[in-house]
N, C-alpha and C. Protein backbone atom coordinates (compact mmCIF):
# COMPACT_ATOMS: atom_id res chain seq x y z
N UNK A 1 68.42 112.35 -39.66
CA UNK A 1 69.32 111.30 -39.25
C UNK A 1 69.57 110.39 -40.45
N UNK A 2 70.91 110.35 -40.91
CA UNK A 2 70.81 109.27 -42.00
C UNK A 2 71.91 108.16 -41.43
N UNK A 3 70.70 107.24 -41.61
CA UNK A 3 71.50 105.72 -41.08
C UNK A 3 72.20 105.23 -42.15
N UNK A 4 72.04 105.83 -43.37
CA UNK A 4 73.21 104.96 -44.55
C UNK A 4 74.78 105.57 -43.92
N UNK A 5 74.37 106.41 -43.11
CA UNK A 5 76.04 106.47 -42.70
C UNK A 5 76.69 105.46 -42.17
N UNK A 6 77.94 105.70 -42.25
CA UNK A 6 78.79 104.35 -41.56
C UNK A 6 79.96 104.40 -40.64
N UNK A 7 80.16 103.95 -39.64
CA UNK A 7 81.12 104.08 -38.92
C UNK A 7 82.36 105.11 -39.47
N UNK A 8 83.15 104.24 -40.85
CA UNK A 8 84.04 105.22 -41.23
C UNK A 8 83.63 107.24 -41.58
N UNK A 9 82.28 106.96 -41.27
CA UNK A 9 82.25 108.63 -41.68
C UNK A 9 81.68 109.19 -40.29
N UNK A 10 81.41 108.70 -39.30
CA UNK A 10 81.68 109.38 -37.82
C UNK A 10 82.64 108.88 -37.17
N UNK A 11 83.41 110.34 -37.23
CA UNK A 11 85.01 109.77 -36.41
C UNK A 11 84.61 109.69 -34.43
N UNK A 12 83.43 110.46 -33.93
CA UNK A 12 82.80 110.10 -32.14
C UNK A 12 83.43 108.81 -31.68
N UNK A 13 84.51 109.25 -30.67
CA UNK A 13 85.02 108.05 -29.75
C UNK A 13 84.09 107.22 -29.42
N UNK A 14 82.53 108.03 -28.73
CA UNK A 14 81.88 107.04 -28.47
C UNK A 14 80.51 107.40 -29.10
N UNK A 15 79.72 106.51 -29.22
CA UNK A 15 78.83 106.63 -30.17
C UNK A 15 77.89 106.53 -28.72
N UNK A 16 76.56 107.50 -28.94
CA UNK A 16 75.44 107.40 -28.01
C UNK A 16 74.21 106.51 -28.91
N UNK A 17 73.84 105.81 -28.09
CA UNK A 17 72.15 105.32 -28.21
C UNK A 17 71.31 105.61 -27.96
N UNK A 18 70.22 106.36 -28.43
CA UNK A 18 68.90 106.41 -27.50
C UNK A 18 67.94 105.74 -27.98
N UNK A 19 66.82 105.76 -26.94
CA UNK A 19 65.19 105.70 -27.42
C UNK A 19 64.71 105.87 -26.24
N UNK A 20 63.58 107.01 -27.20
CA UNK A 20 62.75 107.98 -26.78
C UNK A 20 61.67 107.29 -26.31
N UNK A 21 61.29 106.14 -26.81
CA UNK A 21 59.54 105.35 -26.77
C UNK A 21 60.00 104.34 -25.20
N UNK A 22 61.03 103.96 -24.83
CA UNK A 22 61.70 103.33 -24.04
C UNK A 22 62.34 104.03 -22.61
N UNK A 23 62.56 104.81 -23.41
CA UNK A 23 63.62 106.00 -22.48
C UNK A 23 65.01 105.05 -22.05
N UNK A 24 65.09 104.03 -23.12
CA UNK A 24 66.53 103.42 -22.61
C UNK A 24 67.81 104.28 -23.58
N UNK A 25 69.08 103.88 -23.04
CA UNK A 25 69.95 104.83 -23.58
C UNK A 25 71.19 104.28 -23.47
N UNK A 26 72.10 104.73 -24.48
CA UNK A 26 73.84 103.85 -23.82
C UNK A 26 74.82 104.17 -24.50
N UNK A 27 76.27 103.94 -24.41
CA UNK A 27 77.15 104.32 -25.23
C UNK A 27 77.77 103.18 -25.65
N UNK A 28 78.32 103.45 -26.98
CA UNK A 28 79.28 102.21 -27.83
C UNK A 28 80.45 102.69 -27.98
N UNK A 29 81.21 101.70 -27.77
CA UNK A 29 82.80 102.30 -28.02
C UNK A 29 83.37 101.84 -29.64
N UNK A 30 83.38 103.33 -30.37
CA UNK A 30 83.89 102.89 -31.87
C UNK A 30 85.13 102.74 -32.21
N UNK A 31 85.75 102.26 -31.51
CA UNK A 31 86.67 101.15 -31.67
C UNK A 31 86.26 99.67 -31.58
N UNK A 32 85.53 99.38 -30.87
CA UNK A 32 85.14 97.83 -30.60
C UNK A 32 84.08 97.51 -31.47
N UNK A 33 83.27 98.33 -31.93
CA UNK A 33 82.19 98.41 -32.90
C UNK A 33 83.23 98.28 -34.72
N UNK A 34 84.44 98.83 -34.68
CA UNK A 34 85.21 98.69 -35.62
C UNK A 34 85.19 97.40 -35.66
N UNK A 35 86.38 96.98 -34.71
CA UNK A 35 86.84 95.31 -34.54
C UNK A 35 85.19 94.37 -34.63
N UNK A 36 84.52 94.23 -34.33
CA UNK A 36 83.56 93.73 -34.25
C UNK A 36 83.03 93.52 -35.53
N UNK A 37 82.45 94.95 -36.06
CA UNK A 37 81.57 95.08 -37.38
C UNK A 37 81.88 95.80 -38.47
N UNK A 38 83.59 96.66 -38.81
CA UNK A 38 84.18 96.86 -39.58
C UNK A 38 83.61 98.34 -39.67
N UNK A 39 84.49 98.76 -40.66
CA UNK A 39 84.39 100.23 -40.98
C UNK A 39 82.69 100.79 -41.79
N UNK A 40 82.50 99.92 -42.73
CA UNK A 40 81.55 99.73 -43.62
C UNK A 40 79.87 99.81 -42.70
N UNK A 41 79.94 99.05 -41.92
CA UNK A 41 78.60 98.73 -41.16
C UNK A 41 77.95 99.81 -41.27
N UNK A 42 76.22 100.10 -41.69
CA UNK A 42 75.59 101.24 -41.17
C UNK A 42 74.83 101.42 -40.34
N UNK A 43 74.69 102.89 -39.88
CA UNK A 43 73.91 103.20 -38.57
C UNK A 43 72.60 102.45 -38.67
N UNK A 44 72.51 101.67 -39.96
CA UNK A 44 70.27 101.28 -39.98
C UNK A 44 70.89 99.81 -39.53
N UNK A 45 72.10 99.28 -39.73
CA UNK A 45 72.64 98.05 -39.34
C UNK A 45 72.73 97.97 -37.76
N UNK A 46 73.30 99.09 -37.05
CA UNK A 46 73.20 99.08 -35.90
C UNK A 46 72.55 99.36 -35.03
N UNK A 47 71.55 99.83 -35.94
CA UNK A 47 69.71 100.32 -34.99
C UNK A 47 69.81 99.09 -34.86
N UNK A 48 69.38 98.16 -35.64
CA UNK A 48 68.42 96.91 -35.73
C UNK A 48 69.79 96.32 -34.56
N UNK A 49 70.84 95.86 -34.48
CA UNK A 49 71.59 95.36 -33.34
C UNK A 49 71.03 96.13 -32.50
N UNK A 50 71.10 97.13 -31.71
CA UNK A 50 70.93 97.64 -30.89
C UNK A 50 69.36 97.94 -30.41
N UNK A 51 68.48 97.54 -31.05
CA UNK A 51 67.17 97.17 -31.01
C UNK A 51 66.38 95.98 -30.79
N UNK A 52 67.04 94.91 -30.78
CA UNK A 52 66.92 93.97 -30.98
C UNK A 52 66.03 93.54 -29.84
N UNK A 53 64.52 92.60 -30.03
CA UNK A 53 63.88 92.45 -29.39
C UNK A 53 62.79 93.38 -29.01
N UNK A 54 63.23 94.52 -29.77
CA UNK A 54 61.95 95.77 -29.35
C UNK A 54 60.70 95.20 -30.26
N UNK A 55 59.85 95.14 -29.06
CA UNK A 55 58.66 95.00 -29.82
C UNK A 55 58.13 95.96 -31.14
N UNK A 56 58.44 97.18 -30.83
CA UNK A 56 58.31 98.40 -31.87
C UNK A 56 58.96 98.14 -32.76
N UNK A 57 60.13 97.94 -32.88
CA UNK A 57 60.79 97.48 -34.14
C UNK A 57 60.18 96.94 -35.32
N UNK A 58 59.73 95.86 -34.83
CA UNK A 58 58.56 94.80 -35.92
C UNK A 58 57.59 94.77 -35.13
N UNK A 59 56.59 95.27 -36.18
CA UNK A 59 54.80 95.14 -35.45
C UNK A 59 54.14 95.22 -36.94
N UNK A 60 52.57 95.02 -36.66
CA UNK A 60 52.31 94.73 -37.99
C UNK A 60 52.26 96.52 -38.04
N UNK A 61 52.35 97.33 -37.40
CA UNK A 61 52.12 98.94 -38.07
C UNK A 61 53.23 99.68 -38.43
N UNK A 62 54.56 98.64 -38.33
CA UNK A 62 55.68 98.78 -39.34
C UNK A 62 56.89 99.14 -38.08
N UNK A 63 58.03 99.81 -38.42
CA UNK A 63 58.73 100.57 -37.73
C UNK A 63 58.52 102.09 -36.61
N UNK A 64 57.94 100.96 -35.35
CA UNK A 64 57.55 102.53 -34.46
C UNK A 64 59.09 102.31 -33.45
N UNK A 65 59.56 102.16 -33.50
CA UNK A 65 60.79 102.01 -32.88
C UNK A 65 61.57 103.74 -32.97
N UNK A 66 61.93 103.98 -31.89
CA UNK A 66 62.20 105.29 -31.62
C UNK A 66 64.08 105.38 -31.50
N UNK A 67 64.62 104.18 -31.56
CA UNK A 67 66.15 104.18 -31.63
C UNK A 67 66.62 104.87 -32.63
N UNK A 68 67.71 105.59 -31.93
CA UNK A 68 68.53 106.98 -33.10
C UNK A 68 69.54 106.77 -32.26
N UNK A 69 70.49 107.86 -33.03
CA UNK A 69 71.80 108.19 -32.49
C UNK A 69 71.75 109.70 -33.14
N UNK A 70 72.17 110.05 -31.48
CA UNK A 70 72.59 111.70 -31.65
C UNK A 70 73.64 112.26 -32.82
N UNK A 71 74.53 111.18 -33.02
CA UNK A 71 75.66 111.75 -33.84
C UNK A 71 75.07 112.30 -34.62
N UNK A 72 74.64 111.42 -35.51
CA UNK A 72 73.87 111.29 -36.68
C UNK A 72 72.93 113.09 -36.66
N UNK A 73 72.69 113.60 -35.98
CA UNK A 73 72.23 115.07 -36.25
C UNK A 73 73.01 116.25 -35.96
N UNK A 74 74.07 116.09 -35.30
CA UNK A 74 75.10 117.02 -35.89
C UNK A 74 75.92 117.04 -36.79
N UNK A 75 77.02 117.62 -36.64
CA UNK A 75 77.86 117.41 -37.57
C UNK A 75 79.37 116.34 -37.69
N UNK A 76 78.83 115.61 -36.95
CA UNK A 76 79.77 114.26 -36.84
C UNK A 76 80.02 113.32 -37.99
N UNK A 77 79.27 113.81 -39.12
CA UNK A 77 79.67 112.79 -40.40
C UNK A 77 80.24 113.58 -41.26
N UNK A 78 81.27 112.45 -41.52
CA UNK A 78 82.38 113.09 -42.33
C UNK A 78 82.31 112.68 -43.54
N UNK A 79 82.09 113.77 -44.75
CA UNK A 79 81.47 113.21 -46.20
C UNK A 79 82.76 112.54 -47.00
């Protein structure tokens, strides 16, 4: 999964959320994620939004936070 990707290089109408440690899950609409946070933004930018408040996230044993996005392991990024 590489989070240096950025919006402009997954063209996915909608972008999925997961986490596995949570079992919570959701979709973003990348259009509104455009208008919002621009073409540029990256996926490690929108973990941490979309994480926000996870205790796992920040702990003193670092990043156990299980938030990904499916895109991100196929072939949805466009080099």
């Amino acid at each position: 999964m590489d989070l240096n990707a950025t919006l402009r290089q997954v063209r996915d109408i909608v972008i999925t959320v997961e986490c596995a440690a949570c079992g919570r899950s959701g979709q973003l609409d990348r259009a509104i994620l455009l208008t919002k946070h621009g073409a540029a933004v990256t996926f490690a930018r929108l973990r941490r939004m979309a994480a926000m408040g996870c205790d796992r996230l920040v702990s003193l044993d670092g990043d156990r936070c299980q938030t990904r996005f499916p895109c991100l392991d196929g072939e949805s990024i466009v080099r």
